[in-house]
N, C-alpha and C. Protein backbone atom coordinates (compact mmCIF):
# COMPACT_ATOMS: atom_id res chain seq x y z
N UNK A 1 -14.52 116.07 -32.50
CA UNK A 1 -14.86 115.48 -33.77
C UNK A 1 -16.04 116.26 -34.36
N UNK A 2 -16.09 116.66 -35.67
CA UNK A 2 -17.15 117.45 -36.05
C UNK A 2 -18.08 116.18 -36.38
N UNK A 3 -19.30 116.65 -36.25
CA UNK A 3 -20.38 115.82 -36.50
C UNK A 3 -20.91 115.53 -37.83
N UNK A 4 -20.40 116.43 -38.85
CA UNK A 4 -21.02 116.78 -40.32
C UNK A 4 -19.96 115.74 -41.07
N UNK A 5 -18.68 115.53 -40.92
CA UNK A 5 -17.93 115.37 -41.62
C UNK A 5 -16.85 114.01 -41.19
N UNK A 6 -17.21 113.96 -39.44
CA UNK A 6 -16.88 112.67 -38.65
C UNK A 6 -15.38 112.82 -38.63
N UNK A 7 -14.27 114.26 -38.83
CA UNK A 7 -13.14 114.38 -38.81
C UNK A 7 -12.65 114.76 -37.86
N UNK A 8 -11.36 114.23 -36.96
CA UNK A 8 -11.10 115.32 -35.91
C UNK A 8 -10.24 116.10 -36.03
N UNK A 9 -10.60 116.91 -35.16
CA UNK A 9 -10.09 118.43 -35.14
C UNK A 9 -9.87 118.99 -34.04
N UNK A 10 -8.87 120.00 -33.61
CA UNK A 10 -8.61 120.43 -32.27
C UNK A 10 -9.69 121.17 -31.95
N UNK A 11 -10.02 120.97 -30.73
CA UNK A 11 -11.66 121.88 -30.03
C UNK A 11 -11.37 123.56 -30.59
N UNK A 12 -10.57 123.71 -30.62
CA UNK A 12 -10.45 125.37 -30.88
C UNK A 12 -10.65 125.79 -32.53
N UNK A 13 -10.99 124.77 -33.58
CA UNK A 13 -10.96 124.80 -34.75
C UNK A 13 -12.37 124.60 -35.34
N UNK A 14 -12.93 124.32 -34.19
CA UNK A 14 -14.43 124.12 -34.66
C UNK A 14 -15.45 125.00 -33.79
N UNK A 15 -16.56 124.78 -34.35
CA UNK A 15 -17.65 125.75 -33.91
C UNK A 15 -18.54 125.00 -33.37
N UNK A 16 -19.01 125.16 -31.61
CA UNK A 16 -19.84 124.63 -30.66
C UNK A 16 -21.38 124.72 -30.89
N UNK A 17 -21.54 123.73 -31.08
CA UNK A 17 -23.56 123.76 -30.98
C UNK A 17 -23.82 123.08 -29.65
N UNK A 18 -24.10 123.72 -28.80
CA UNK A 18 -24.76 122.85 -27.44
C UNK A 18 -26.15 123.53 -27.36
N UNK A 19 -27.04 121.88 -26.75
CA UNK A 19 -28.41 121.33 -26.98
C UNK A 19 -28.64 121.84 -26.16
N UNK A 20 -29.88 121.65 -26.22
CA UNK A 20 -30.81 121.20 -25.06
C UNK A 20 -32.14 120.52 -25.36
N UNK A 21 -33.23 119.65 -24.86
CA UNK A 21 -34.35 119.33 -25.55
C UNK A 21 -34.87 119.76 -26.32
N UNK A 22 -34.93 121.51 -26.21
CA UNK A 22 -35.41 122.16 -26.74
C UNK A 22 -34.99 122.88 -28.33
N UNK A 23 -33.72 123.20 -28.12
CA UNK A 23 -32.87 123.97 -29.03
C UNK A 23 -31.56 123.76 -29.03
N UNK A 24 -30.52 124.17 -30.18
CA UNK A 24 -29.45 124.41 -30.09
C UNK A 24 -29.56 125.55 -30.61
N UNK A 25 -28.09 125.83 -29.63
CA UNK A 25 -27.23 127.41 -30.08
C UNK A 25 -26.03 127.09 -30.20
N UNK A 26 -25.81 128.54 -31.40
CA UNK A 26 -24.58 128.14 -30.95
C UNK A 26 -23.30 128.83 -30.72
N UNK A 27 -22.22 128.44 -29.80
CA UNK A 27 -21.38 129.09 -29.01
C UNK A 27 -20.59 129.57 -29.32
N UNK A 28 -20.13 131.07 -29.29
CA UNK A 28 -19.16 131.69 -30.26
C UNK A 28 -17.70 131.05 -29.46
N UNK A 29 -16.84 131.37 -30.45
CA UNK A 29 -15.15 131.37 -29.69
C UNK A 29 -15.27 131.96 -28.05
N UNK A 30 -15.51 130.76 -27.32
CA UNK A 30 -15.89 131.15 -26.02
C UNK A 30 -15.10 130.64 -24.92
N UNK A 31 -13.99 131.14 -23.86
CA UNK A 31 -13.28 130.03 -23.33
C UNK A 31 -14.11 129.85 -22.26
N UNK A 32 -15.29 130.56 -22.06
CA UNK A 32 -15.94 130.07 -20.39
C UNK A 32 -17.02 128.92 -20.79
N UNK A 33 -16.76 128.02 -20.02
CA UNK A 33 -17.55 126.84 -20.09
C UNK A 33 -18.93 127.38 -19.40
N UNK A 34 -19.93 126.54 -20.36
CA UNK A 34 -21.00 126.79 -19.75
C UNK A 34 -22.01 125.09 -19.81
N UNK A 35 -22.56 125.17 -18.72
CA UNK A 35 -23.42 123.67 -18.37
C UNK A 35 -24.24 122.99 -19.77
N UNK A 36 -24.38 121.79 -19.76
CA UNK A 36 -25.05 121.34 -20.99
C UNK A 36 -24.04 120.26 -21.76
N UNK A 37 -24.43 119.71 -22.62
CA UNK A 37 -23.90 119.27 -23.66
C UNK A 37 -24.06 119.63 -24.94
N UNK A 38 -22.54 118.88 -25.50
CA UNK A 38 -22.16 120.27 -27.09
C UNK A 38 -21.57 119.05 -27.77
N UNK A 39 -22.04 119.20 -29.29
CA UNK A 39 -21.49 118.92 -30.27
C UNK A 39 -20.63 119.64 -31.30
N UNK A 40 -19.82 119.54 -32.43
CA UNK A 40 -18.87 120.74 -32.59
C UNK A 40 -19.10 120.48 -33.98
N UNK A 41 -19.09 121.16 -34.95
CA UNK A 41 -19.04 121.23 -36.22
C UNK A 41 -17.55 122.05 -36.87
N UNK A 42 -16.65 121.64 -37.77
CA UNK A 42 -15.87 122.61 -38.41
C UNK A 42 -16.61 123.53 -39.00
N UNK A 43 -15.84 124.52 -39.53
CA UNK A 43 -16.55 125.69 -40.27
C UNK A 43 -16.70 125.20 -41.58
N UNK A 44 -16.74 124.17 -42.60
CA UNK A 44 -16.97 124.16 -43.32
C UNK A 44 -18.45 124.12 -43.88
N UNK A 45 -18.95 124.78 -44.76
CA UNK A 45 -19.98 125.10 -44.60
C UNK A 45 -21.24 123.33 -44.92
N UNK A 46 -20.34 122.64 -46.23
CA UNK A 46 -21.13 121.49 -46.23
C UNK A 46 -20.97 120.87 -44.87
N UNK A 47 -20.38 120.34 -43.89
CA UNK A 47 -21.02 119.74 -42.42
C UNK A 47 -21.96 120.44 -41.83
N UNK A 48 -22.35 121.42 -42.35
CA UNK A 48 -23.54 121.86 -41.85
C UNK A 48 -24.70 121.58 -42.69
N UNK A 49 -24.78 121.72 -43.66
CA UNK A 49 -25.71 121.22 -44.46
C UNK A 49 -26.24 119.88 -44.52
N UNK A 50 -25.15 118.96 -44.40
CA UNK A 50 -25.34 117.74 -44.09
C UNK A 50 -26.30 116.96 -42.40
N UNK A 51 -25.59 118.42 -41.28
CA UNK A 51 -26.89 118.05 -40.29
C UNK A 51 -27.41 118.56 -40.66
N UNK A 52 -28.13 119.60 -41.31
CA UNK A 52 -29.54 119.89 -41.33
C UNK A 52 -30.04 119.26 -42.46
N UNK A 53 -29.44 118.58 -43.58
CA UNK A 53 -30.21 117.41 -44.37
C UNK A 53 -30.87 116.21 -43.43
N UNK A 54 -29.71 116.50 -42.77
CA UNK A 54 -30.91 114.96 -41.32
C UNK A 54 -31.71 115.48 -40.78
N UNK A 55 -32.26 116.41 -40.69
CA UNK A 55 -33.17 116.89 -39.48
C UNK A 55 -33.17 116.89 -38.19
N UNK A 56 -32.02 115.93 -37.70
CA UNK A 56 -31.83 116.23 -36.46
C UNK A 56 -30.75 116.08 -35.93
N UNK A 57 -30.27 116.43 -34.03
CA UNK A 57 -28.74 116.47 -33.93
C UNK A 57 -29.01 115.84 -31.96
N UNK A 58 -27.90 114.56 -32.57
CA UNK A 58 -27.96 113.91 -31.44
C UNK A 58 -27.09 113.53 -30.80
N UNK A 59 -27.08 114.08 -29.58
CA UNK A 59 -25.79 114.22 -28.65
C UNK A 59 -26.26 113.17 -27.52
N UNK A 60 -24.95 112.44 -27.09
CA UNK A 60 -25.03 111.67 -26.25
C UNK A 60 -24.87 112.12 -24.82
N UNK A 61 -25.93 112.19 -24.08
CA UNK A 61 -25.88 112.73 -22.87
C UNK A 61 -24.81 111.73 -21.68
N UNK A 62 -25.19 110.83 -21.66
CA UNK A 62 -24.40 109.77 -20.93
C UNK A 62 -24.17 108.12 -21.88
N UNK A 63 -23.93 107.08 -20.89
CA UNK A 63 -24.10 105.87 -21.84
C UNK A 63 -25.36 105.84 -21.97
N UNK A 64 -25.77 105.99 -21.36
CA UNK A 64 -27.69 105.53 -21.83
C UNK A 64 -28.99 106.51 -22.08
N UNK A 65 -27.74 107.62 -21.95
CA UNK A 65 -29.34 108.86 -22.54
C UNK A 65 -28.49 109.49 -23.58
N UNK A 66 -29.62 110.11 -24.40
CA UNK A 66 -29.47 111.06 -25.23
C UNK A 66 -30.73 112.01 -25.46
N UNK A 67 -30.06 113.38 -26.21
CA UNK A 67 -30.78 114.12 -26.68
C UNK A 67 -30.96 114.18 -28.18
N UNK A 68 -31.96 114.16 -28.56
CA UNK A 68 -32.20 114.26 -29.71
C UNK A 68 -33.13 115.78 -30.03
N UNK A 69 -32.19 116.67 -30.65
CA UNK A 69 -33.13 117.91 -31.28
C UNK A 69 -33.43 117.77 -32.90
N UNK A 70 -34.93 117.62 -32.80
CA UNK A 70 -35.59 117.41 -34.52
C UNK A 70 -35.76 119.20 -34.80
N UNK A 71 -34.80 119.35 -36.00
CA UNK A 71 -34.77 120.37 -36.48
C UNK A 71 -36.23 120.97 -37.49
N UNK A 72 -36.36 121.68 -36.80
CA UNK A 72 -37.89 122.31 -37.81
C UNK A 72 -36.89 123.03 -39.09
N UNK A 73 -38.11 123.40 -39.75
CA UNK A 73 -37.48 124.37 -41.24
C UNK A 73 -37.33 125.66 -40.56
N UNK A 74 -38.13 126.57 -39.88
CA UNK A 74 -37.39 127.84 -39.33
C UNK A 74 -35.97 127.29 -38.17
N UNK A 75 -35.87 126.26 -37.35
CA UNK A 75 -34.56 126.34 -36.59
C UNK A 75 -33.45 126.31 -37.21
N UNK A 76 -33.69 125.05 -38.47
CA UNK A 76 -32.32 124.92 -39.54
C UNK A 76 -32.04 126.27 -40.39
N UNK A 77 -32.79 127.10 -40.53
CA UNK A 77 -32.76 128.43 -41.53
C UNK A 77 -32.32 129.59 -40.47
N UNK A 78 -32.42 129.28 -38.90
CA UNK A 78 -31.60 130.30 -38.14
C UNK A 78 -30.44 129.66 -38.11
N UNK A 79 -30.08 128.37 -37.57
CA UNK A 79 -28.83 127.70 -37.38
C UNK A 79 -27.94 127.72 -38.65
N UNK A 80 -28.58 127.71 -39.42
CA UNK A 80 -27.73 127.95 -40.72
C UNK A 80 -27.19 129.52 -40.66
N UNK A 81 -28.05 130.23 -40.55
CA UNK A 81 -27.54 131.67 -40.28
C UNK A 81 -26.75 132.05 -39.75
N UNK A 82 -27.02 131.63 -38.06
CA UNK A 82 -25.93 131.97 -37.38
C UNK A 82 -24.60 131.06 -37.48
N UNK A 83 -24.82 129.78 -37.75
CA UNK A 83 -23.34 129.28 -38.45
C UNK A 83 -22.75 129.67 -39.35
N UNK A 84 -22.65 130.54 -39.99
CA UNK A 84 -22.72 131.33 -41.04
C UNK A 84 -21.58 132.21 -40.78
N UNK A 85 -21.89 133.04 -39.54
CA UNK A 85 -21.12 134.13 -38.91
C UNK A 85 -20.01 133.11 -38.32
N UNK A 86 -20.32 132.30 -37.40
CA UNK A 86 -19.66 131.95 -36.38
C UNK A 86 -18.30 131.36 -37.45
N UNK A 87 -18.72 130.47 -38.38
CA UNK A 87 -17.68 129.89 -39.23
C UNK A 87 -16.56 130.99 -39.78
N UNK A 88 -17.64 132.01 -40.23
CA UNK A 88 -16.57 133.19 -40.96
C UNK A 88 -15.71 133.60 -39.69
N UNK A 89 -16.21 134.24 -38.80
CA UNK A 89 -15.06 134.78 -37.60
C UNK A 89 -14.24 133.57 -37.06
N UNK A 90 -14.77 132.09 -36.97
CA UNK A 90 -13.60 131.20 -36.77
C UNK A 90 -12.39 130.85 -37.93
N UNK A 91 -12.71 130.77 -39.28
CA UNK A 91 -12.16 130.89 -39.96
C UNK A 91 -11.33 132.10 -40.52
N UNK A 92 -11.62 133.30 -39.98
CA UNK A 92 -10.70 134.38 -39.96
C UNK A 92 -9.64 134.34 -38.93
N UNK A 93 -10.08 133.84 -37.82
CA UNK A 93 -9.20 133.89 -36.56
C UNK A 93 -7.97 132.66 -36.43
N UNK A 94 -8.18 131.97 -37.76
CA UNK A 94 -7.13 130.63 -37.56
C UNK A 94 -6.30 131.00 -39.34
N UNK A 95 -7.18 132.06 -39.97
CA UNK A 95 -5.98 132.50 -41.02
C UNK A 95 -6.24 131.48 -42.11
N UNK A 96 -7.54 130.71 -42.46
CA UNK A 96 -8.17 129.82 -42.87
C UNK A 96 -8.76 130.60 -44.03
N UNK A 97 -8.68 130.58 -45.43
CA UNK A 97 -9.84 130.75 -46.29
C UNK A 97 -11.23 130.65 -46.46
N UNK A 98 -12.13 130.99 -47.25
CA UNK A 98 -13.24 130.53 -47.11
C UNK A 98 -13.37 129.60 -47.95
N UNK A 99 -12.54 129.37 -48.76
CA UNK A 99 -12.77 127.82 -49.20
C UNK A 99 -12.58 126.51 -48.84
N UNK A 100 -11.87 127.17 -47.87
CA UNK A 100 -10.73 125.33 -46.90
C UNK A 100 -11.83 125.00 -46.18
């Protein structure tokens, strides 16, 4: 389910942000799993805008924990960046416009 837009979508159609207390990154078209927890955004570019209008991105670690990363103005202005790329090469690779 993308987080920006609350739609679902097959895992392979969206673009991985996994946390940590500290930061998110985020995960190109990757099939090797790596440790952590991940939230997924489509490539459209407003669900992204929309988390970084909240300032922050909160993934549920279990039933009773979570992480919460409060986005500063330089993290949202890299994350925006590099979502940027990641959306364009996912959206090239599924034959997707840049307007869809």
């Amino acid at each position: 389910m993308c987080i920006g837009c609350r739609e679902r979508h097959f895992q392979d159609e969206l673009v991985r942000l996994q946390a940590s207390p500290e930061s998110v990154v985020i995960v190109e078209m990757d099939k090797q799993r790596r440790p952590g927890r991940s939230v997924y955004l489509c490539p459209k570019i407003g669900c992204m805008e929309k988390v970084i209008r909240r300032g922050e991105i909160v993934i549920k670690g279990s039933k009773y924990d979570k992480i919460i990363v409060r986005l500063e103005q330089r993290q949202a202005e890299r994350l925006r960046y590099a979502f940027s790329f990641a959306a364009r090469r996912l959206r090239a690779s599924l034959g997707v416009g840049p307007e869809d």
